[in-house]
Structure formats: structure tokens, C-alpha cells
C-alpha atoms as a PDB file:
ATOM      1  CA  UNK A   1    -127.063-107.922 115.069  1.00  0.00           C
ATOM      2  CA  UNK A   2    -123.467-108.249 116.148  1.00  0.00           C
ATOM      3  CA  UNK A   3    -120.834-105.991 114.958  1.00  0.00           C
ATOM      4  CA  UNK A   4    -118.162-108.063 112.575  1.00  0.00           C
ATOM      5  CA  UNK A   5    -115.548-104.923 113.014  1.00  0.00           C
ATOM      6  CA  UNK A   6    -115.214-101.987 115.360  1.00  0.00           C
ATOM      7  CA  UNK A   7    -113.908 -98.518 114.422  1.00  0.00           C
ATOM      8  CA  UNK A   8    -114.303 -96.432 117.059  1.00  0.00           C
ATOM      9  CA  UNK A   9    -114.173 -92.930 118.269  1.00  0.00           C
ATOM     10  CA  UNK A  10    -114.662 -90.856 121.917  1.00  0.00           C
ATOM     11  CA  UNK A  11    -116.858 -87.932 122.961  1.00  0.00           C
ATOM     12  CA  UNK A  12    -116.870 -85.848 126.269  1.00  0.00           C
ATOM     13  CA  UNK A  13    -119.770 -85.939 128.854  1.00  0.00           C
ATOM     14  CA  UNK A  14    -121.438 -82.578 127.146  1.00  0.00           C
ATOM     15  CA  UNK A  15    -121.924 -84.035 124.407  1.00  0.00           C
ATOM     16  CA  UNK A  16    -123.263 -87.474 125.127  1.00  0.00           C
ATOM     17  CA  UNK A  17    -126.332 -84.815 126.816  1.00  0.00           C
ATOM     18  CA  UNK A  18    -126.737 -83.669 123.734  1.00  0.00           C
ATOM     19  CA  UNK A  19    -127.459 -86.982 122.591  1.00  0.00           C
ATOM     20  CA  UNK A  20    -130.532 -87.137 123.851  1.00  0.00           C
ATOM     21  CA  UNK A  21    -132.291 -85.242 120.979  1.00  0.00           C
ATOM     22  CA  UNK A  22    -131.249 -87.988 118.134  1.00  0.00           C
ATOM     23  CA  UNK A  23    -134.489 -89.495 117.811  1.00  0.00           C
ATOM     24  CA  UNK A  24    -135.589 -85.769 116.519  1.00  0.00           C
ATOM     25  CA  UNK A  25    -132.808 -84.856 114.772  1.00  0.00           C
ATOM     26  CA  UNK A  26    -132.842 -87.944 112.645  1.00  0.00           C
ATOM     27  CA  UNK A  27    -136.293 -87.900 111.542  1.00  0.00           C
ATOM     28  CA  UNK A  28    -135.486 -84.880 109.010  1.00  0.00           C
ATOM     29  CA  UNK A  29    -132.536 -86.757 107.386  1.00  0.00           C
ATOM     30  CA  UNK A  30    -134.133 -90.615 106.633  1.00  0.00           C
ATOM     31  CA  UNK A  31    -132.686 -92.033 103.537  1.00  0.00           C
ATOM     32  CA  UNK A  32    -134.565 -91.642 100.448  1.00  0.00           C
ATOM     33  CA  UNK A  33    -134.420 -92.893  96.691  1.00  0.00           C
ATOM     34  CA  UNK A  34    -131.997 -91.313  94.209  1.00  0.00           C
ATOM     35  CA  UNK A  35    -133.265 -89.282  92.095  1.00  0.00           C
ATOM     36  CA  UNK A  36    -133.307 -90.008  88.770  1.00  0.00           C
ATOM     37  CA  UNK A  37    -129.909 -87.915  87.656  1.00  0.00           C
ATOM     38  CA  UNK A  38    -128.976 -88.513  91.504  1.00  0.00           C
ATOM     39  CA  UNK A  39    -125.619 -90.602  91.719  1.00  0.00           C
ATOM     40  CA  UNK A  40    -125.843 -91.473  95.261  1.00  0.00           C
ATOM     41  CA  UNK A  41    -128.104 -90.550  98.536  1.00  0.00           C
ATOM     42  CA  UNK A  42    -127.268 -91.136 102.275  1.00  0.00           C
ATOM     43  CA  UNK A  43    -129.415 -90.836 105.167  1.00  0.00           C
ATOM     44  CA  UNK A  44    -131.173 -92.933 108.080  1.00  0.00           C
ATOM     45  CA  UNK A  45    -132.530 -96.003 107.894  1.00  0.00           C
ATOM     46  CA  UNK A  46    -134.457 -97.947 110.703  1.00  0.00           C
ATOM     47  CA  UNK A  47    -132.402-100.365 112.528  1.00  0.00           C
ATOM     48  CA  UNK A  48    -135.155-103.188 112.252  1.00  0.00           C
ATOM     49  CA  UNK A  49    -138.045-103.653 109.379  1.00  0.00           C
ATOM     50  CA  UNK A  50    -138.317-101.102 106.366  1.00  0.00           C
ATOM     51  CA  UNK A  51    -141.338 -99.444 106.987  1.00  0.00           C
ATOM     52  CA  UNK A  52    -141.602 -95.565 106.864  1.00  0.00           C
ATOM     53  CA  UNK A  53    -143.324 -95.596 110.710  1.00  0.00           C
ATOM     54  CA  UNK A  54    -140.310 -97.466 112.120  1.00  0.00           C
ATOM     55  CA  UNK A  55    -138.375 -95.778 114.711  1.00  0.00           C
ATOM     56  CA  UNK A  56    -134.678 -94.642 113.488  1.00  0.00           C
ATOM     57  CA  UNK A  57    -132.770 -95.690 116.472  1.00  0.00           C
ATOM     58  CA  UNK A  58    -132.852 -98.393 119.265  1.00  0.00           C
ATOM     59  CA  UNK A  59    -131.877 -97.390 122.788  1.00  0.00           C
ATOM     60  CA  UNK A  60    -131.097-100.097 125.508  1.00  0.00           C
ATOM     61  CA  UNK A  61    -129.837 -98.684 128.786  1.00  0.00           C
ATOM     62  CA  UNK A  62    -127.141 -95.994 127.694  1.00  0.00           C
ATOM     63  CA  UNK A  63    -126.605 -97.209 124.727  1.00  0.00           C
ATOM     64  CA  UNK A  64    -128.247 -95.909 121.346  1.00  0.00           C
ATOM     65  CA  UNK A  65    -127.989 -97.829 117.880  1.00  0.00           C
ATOM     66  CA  UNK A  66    -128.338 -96.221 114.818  1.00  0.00           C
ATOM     67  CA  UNK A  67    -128.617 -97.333 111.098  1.00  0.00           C
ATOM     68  CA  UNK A  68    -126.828 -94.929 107.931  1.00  0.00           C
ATOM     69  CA  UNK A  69    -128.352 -96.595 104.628  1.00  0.00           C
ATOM     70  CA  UNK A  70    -127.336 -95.431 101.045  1.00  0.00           C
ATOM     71  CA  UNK A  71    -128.044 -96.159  97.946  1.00  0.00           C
ATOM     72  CA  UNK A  72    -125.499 -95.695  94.779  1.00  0.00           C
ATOM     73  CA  UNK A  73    -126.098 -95.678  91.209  1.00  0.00           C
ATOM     74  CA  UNK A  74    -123.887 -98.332  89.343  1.00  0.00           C
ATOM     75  CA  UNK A  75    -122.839 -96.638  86.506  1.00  0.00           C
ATOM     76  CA  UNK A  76    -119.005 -98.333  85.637  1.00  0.00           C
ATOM     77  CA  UNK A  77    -116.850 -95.677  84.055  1.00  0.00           C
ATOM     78  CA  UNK A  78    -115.924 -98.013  81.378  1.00  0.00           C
ATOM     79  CA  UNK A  79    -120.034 -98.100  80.200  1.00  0.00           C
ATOM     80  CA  UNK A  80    -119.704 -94.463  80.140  1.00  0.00           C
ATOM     81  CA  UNK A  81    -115.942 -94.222  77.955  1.00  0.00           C
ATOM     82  CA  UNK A  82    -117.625 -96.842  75.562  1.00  0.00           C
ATOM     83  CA  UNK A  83    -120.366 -95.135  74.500  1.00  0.00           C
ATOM     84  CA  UNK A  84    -118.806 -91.576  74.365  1.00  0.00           C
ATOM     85  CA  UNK A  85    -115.783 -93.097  72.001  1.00  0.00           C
ATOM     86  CA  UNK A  86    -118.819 -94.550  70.065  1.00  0.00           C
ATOM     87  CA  UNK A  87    -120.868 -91.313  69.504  1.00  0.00           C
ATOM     88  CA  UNK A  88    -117.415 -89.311  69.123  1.00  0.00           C
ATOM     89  CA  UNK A  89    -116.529 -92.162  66.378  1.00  0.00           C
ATOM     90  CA  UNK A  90    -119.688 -91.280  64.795  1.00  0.00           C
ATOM     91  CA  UNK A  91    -119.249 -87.809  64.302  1.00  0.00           C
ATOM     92  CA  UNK A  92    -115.638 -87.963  63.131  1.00  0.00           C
ATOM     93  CA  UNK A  93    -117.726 -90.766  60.646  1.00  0.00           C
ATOM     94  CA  UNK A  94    -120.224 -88.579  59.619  1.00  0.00           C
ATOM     95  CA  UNK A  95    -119.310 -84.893  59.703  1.00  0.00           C
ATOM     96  CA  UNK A  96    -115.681 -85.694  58.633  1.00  0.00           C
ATOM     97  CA  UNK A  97    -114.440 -83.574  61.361  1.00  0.00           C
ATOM     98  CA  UNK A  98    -112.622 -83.946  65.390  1.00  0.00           C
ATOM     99  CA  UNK A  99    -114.419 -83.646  67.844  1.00  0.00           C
ATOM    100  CA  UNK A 100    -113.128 -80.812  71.033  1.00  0.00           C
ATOM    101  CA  UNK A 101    -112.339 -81.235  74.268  1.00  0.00           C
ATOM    102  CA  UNK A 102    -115.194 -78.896  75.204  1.00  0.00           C
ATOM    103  CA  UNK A 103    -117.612 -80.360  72.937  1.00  0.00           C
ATOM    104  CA  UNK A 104    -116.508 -84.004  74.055  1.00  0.00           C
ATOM    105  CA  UNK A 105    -116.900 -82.942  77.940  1.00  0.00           C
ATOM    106  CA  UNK A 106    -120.864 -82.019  76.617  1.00  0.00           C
ATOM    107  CA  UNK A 107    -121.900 -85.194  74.796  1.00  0.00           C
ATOM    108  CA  UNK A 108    -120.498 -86.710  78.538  1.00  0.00           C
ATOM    109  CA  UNK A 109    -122.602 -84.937  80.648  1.00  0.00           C
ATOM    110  CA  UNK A 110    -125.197 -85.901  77.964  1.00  0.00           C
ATOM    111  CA  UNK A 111    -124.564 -89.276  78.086  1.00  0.00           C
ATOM    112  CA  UNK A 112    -125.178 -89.384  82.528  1.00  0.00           C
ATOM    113  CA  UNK A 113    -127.773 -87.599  81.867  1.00  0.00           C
ATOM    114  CA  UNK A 114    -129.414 -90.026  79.437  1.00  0.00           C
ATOM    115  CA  UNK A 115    -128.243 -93.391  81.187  1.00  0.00           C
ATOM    116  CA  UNK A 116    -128.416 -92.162  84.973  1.00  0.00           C
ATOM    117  CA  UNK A 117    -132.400 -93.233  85.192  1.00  0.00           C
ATOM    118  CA  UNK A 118    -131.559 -96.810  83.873  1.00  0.00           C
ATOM    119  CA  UNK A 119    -128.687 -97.395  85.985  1.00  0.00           C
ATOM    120  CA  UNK A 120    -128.892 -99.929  88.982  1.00  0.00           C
ATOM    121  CA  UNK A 121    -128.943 -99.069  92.464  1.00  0.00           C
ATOM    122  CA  UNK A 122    -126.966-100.876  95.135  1.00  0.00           C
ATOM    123  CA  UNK A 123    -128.310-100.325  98.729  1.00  0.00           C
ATOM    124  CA  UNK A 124    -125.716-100.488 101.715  1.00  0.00           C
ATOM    125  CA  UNK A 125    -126.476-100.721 105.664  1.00  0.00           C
ATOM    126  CA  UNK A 126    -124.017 -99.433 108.416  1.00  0.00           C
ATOM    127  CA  UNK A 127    -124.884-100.242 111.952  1.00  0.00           C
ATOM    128  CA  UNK A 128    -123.398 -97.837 114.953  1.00  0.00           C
ATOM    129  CA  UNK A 129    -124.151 -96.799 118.440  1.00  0.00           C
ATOM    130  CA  UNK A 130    -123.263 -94.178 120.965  1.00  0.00           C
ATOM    131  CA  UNK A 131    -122.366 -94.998 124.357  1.00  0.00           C
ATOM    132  CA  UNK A 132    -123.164 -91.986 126.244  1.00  0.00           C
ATOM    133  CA  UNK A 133    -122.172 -93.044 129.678  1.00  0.00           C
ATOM    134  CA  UNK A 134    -118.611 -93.770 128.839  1.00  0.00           C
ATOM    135  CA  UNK A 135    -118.031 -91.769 125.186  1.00  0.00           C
ATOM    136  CA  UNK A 136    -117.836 -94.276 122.830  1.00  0.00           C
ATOM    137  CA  UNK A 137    -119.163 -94.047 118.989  1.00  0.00           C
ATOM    138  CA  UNK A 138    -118.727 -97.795 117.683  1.00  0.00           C
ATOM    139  CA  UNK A 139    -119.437 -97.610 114.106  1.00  0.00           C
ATOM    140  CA  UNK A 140    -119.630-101.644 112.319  1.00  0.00           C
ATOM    141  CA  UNK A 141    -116.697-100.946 109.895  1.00  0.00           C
ATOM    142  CA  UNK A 142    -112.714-101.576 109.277  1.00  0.00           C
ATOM    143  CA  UNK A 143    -113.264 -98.804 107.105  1.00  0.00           C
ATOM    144  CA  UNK A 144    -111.476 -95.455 108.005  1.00  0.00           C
ATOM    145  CA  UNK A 145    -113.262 -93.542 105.464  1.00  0.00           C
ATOM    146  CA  UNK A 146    -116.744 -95.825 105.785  1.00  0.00           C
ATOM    147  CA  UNK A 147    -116.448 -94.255 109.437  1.00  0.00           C
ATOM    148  CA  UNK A 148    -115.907 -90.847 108.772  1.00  0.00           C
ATOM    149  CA  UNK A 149    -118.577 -90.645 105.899  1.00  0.00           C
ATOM    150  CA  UNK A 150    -120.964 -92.159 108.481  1.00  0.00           C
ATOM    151  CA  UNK A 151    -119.956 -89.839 111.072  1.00  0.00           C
ATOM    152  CA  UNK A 152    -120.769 -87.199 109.009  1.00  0.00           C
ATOM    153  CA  UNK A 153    -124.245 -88.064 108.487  1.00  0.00           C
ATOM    154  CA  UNK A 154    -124.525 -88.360 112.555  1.00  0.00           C
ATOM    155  CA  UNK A 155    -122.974 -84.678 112.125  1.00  0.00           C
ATOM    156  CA  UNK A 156    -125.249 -83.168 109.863  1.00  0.00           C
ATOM    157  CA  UNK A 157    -128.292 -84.748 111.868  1.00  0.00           C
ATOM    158  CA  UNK A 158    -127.416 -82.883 114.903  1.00  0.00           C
ATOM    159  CA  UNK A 159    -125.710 -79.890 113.522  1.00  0.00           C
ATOM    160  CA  UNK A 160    -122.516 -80.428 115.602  1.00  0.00           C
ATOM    161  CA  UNK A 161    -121.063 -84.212 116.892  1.00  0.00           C
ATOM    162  CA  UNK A 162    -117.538 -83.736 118.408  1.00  0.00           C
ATOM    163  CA  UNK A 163    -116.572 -87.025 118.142  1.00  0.00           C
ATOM    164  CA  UNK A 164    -112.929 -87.140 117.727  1.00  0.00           C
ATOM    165  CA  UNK A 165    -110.706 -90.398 116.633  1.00  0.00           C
ATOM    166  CA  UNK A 166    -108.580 -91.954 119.020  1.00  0.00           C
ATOM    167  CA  UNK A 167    -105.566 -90.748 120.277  1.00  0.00           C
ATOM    168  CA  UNK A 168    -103.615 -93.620 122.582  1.00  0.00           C
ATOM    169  CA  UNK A 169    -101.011 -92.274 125.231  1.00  0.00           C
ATOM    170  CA  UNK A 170     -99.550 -96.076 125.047  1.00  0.00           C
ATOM    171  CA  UNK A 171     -97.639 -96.692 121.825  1.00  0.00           C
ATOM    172  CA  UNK A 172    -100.097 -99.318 120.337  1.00  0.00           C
ATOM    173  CA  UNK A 173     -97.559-101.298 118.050  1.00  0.00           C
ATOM    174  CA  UNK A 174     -94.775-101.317 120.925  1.00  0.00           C
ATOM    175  CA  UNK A 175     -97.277-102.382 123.177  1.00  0.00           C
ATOM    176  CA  UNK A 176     -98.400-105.362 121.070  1.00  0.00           C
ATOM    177  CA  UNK A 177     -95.006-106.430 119.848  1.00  0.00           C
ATOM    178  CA  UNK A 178     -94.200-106.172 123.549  1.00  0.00           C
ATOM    179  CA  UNK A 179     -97.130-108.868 124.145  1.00  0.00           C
ATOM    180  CA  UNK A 180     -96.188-110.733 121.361  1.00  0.00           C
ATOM    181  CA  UNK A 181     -92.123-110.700 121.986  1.00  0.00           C
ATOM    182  CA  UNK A 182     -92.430-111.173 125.828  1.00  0.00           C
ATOM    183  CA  UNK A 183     -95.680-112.595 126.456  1.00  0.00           C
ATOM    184  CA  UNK A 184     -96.587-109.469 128.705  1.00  0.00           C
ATOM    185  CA  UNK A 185    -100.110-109.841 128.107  1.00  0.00           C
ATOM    186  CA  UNK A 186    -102.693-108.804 130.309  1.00  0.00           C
ATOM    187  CA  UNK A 187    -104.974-110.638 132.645  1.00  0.00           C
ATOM    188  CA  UNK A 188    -107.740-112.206 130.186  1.00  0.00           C
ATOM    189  CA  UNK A 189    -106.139-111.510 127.284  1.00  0.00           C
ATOM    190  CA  UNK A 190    -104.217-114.565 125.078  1.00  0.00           C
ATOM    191  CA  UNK A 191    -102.787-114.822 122.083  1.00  0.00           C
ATOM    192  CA  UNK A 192    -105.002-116.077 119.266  1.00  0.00           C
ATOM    193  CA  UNK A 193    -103.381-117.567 115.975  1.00  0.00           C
ATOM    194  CA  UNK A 194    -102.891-114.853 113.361  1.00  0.00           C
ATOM    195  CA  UNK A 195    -100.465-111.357 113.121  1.00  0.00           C
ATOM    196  CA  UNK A 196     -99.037-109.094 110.712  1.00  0.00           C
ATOM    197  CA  UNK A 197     -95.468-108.144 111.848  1.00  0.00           C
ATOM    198  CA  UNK A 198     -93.057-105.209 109.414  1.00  0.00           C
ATOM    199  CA  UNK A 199     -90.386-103.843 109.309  1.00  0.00           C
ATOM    200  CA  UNK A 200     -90.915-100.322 110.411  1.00  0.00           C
ATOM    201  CA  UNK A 201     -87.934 -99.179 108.891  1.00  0.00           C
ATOM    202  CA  UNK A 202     -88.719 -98.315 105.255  1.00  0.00           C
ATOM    203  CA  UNK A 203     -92.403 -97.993 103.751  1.00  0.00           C
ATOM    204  CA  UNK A 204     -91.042-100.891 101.792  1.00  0.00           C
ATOM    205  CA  UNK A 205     -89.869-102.958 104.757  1.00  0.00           C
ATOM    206  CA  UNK A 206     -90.658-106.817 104.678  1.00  0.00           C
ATOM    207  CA  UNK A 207     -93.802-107.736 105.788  1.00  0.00           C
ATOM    208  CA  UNK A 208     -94.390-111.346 107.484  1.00  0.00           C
ATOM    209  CA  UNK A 209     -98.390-112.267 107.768  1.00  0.00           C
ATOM    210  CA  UNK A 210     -99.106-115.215 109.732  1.00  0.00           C
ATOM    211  CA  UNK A 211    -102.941-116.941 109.918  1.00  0.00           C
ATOM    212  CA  UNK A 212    -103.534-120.145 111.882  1.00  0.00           C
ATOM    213  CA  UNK A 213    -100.309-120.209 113.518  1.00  0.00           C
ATOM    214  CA  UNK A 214     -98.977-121.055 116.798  1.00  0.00           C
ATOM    215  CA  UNK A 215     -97.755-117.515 117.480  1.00  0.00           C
ATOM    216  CA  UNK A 216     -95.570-118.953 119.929  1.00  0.00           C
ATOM    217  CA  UNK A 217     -93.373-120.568 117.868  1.00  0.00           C
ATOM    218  CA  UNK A 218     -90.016-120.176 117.192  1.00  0.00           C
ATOM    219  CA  UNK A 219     -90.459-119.237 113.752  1.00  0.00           C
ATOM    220  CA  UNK A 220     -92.503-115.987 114.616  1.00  0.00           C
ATOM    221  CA  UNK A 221     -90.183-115.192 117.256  1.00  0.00           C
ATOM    222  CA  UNK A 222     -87.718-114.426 115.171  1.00  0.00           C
ATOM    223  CA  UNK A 223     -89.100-112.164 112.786  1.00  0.00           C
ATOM    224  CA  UNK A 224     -89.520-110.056 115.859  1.00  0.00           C
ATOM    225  CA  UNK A 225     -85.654-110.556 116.442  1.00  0.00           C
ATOM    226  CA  UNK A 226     -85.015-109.309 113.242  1.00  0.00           C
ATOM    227  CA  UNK A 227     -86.486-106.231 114.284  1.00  0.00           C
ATOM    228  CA  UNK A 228     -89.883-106.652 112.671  1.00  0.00           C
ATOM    229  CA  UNK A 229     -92.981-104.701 114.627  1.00  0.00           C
ATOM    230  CA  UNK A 230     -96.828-106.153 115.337  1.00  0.00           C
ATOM    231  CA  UNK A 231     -99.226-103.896 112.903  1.00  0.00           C
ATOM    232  CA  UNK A 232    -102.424-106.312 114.016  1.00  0.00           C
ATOM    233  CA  UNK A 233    -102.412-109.198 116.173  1.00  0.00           C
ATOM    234  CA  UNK A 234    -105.287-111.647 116.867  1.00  0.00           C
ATOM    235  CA  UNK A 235    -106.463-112.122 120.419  1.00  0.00           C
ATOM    236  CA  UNK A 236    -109.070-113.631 122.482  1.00  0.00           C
ATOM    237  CA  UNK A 237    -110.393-111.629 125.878  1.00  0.00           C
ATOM    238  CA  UNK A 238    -111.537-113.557 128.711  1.00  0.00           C
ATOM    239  CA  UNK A 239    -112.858-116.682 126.098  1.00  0.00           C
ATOM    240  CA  UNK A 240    -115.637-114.519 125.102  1.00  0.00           C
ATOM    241  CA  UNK A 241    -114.502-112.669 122.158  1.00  0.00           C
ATOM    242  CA  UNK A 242    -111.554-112.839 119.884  1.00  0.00           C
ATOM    243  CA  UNK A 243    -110.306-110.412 117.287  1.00  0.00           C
ATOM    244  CA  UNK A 244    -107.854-108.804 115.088  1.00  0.00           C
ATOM    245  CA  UNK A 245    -106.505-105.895 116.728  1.00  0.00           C
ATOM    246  CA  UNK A 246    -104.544-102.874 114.352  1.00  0.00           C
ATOM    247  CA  UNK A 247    -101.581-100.689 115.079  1.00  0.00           C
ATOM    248  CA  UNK A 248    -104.767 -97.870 113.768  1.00  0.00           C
ATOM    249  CA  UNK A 249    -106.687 -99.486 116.834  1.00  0.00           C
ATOM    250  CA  UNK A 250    -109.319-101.077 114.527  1.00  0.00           C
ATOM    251  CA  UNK A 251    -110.777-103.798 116.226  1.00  0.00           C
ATOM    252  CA  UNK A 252    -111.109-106.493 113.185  1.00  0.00           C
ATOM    253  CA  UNK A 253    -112.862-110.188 112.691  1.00  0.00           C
ATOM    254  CA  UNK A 254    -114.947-109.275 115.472  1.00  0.00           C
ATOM    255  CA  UNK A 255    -116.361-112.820 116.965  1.00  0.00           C
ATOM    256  CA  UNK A 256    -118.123-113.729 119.910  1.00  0.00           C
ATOM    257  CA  UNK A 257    -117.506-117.256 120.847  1.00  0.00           C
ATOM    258  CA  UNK A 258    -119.851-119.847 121.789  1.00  0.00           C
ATOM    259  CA  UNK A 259    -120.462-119.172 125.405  1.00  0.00           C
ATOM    260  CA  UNK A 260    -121.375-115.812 124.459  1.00  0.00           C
ATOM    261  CA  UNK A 261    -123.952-117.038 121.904  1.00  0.00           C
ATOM    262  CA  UNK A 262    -125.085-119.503 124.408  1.00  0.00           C
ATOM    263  CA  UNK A 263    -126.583-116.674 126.351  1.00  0.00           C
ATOM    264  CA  UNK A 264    -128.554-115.041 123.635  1.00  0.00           C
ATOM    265  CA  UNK A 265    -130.807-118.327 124.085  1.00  0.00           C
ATOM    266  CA  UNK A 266    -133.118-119.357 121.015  1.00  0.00           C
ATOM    267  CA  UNK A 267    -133.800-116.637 118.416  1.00  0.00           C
ATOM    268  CA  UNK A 268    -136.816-114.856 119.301  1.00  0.00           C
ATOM    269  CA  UNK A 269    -139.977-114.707 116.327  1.00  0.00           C
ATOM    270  CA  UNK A 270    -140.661-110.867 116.972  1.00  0.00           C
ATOM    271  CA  UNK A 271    -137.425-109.354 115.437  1.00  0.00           C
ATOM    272  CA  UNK A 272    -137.912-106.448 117.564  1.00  0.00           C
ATOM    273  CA  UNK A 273    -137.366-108.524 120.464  1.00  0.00           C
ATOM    274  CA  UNK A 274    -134.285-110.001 118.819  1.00  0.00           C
ATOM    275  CA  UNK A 275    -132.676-106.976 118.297  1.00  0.00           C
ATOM    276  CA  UNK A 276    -133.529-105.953 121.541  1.00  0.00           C
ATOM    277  CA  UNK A 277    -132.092-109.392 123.174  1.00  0.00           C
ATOM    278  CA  UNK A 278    -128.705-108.651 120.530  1.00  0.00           C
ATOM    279  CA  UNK A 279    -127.984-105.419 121.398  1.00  0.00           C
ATOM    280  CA  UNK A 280    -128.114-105.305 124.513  1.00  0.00           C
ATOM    281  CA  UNK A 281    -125.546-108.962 125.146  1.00  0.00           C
ATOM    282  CA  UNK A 282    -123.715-106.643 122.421  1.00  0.00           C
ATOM    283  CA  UNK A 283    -123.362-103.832 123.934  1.00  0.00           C
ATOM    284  CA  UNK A 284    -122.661-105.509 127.619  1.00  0.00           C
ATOM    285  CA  UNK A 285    -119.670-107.551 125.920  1.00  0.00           C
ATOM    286  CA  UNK A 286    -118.409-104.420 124.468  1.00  0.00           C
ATOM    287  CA  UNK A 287    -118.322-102.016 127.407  1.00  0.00           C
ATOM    288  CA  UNK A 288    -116.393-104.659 128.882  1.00  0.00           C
ATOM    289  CA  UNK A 289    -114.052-104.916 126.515  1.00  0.00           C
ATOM    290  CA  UNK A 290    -113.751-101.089 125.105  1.00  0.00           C
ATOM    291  CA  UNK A 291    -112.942-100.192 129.109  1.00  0.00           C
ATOM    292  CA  UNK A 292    -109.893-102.394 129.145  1.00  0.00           C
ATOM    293  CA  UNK A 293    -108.631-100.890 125.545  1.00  0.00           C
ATOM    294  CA  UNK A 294    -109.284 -97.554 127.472  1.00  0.00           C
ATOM    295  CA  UNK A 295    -106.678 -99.218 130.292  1.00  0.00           C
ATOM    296  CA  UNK A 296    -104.312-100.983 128.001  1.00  0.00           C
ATOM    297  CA  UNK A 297    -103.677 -98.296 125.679  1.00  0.00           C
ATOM    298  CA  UNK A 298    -104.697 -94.930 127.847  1.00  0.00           C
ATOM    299  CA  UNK A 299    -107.489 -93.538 125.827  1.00  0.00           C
ATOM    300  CA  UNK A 300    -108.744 -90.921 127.786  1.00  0.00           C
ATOM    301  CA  UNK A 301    -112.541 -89.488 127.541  1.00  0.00           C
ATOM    302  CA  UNK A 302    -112.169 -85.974 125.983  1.00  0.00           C
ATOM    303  CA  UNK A 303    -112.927 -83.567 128.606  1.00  0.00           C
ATOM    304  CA  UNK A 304    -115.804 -80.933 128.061  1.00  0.00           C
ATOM    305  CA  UNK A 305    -114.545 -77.656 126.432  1.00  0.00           C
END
């Protein structure tokens, strides 16, 4: 149940109330099966068990969790090129002629349409959930455009979801080099053992990546002499969670450590009870944590409009 990454975005009050018609809204966009010339489908998908009865989101408290499934056709492009230079091959063979542009473009579209229903399909799962006391989507991905495909689903459901990406009033690569450089941090956060640092000079600038390092040493210090800039630096917050955190404000290697775990106690046998028990230890450690990147960094809640 716990999130591995965190991509997040922010909504205003407004629109967490209109929030409370998901359940509804989702119910007319579950995921179903491509169809047989179908390359892809997205849609809803229950957050526990498979079954068609199962509810399409999980609330605990203020919190909301929601599952976007898909399914893809694998089709490789190179299957595809094969057999059209074989049936184009053919022809030349046969009819002693070239075959056109326009004609090729046909036997192509031919070709999908022929090998489409034989193709495999490759499910995927994508875990978020809305916050709706304090504004925050958290979608399970380091994936800009993961998120924003996902969050168009959410917007389709409702109609209308303005959730907008984050926009920090604190510098977030100054601000890290600055804990990195100076050892500013703040209270419960330390250093854990792995950065990127650049050059921000050139697109091109040198780029230094560090993993399992003392990031204390002298070595890493003076990279940052040389005028090199934190783009994602690992941290742990108050011994409970460490991660990667990005210049883009993607919160990466998402880990909660043991005393965290300890508190989920044994795994429970009715996995609706898990989840339950997971989500909401989740969701606690997170509101925690996303509150003091809303104080670190000053990422406002949008007002309403």
C-alpha cells in the first residue's frame, strides 16, 4: 500500500467540496478491456480485489484513494516495419512494380488492423489520493507525464479538477544547496547519503551524482565550491521516512523506516482491513510531512476563485 514516489499537486477549499461526489463520478469511467483494434484504454480500477462490485475508491478520514488502471496493446513498431517491408517486397516480387507512399500507408493500416486482436496486453496500476482538508493530490509516480495523464482521468470523471502543479515561493535548488553547503537544515530533517549536484551554468554543465556517501565529506563539499547546485538530495525526516527530494519537488525512493512499519503491526488476513490499516499510517505520515514541504518551500493552498 505505501507510495514508493510522490508527485504532487494543490487544490483550493471549493474544490476539495466538490470532491465529495467521486464515488459517483467514477462509476461511469471504470476501466474496461481494449477492444480488439483498441491500442490502449484507461479508466478506474478498484483500489483492493478485481471484482466488478468493488468500490472505486477508499476514504479514511479526509483522505480519499483512488486507483487509474490501463491496459496497452504491445505491438513493437519494429513487428509492424517487418512485416510491411515483407508484403511491400512481395509485390515489387510479384507484380514487378514500386509500391506508393499512399498505397504503402494502406497495407499499414491493414497490417494493425490484422495483428491488433493478437497482440498482448500489458495492464498498469497507479495509486493516488486527495487530501481535501489541506489540498493535496498525491499521485504514486516520479513520472511528470504518468501524473498528468492520471490527472486527466480524475478530470474527465468529474468534468472539471483544478488541480494545479506546484509553484514554490522558496527557490527549491538554492534552498537545498543551502542545506547541503551550510548544513542549514531544518529541525527533523538530516542529511541522508545520496545527491545529484550541476552545474547550472550550461545545459551541458558537469554533473556530480553521489549514492552511499557521507555527504559531509570534503569531497562533496567542494563540488559545491566549484559552483555546482543540488538538483535532488536524499534526506531522512524525523527517522521516519527518508527520500530523494528534486529541484521539480518530486519526492523520490519514498521509504518508511522501521519504526514506522513497526506500527502497522502484523499484516491483517482480510485485505480490506489491510488497506484500511496502510492507508491510513500512510496518509498520517504524509500530512506530516507534505505540511513541512508546505513550510520549507512556501507552497501556498490556491485560494478559491
Amino acid at each position: 500500500m505505501f507510495f514508493r514516489n510522490l508527485t504532487l499537486f494543490r487544490f483550493s477549499p471549493a474544490v476539495a467540496d466538490d470532491l465529495g461526489r467521486l464515488d459517483e463520478a467514477l462509476t461511469e469511467h471504470r476501466l474496461r478491456p481494449c477492444g480488439p483494434l483498441e491500442m490502449f484504454t484507461k479508466g478506474f480500477v478498484p483500489p483492493v480485489g478485481r471484482g466488478e462490485g468493488e468500490p472505486l475508491t477508499h476514504a479514511v478520514k479526509h483522505c480519499t484513494l483512488l486507483t487509474v488502471g490501463g491496459e496497452d496493446k504491445l505491438l513493437p513498431a519494429a513487428v509492424v516495419n517487418d512485416e510491411l517491408h515483407r508484403k511491400v517486397q512481395k509485390i515489387a516480387e510479384e507484380e514487378g512494380r514500386k509500391v506508393g507512399g499512399r498505397e504503402r500507408k494502406r497495407i499499414k493500416e491493414d497490417l494493425l488492423t490484422e495483428l491488433l486482436p493478437r497482440a498482448f496486453v500489458r495492464n498498469s496500476r497507479m495509486s493516488l489520493y486527495v487530501d481535501r482538508k489541506h489540498g493535496w493530490l498525491v499521485l504514486d509516480t516520479s513520472s511528470r507525464k504518468s501524473a498528468e495523464n492520471a490527472l486527466t482521468q480524475v478530470r474527465e470523471a468529474l468534468g472539471s479538477f483544478p488541480a494545479v502543479p506546484l509553484a514554490p515561493e522558496e527557490g527549491p535548488r538554492v534552498l537545498m544547496t543551502d542545506w547541503l553547503a551550510n548544513g542549514n537544515l531544518p529541525a527533523g530533517l538530516a542529511l541522508g547519503d545520496e545527491c545529484e549536484l550541476r552545474d547550472p551554468a550550461t545545459a551541458t554543465g558537469a554533473i556530480a551524482r553521489c549514492r552511499r556517501q557521507d555527504l559531509d565529506a570534503e569531497e562533496v563539499k567542494e563540488h559545491l565550491r566549484n559552483g555546482k547546485q543540488v538538483f535532488m538530495l536524499g534526506l531522512t525526516f524525523d527517522e521516519r521516512i527518508s527520500f530523494v527530494l528534486g529541484e521539480d519537488l518530486i519526492v523520490r525512493k519514498l521509504k518508511f523506516l522501521d519504526v514506522v512499519m513497526d506500527e502497522l503491526g502484523d499484516s491483517q488476513s482480510d485485505p480490506h482491513a489491510e488497506l484500511d490499516a496502510g492507508f491510513a499510517l500512510l496518509t498520517l505520515e504524509l500530512e506530516r510531512l507534505l505540511g513541512k514541504l508546505e513550510e520549507w518551500f512556501g507552497l501556498p493552498r490556491p485560494a478559491d476563485g
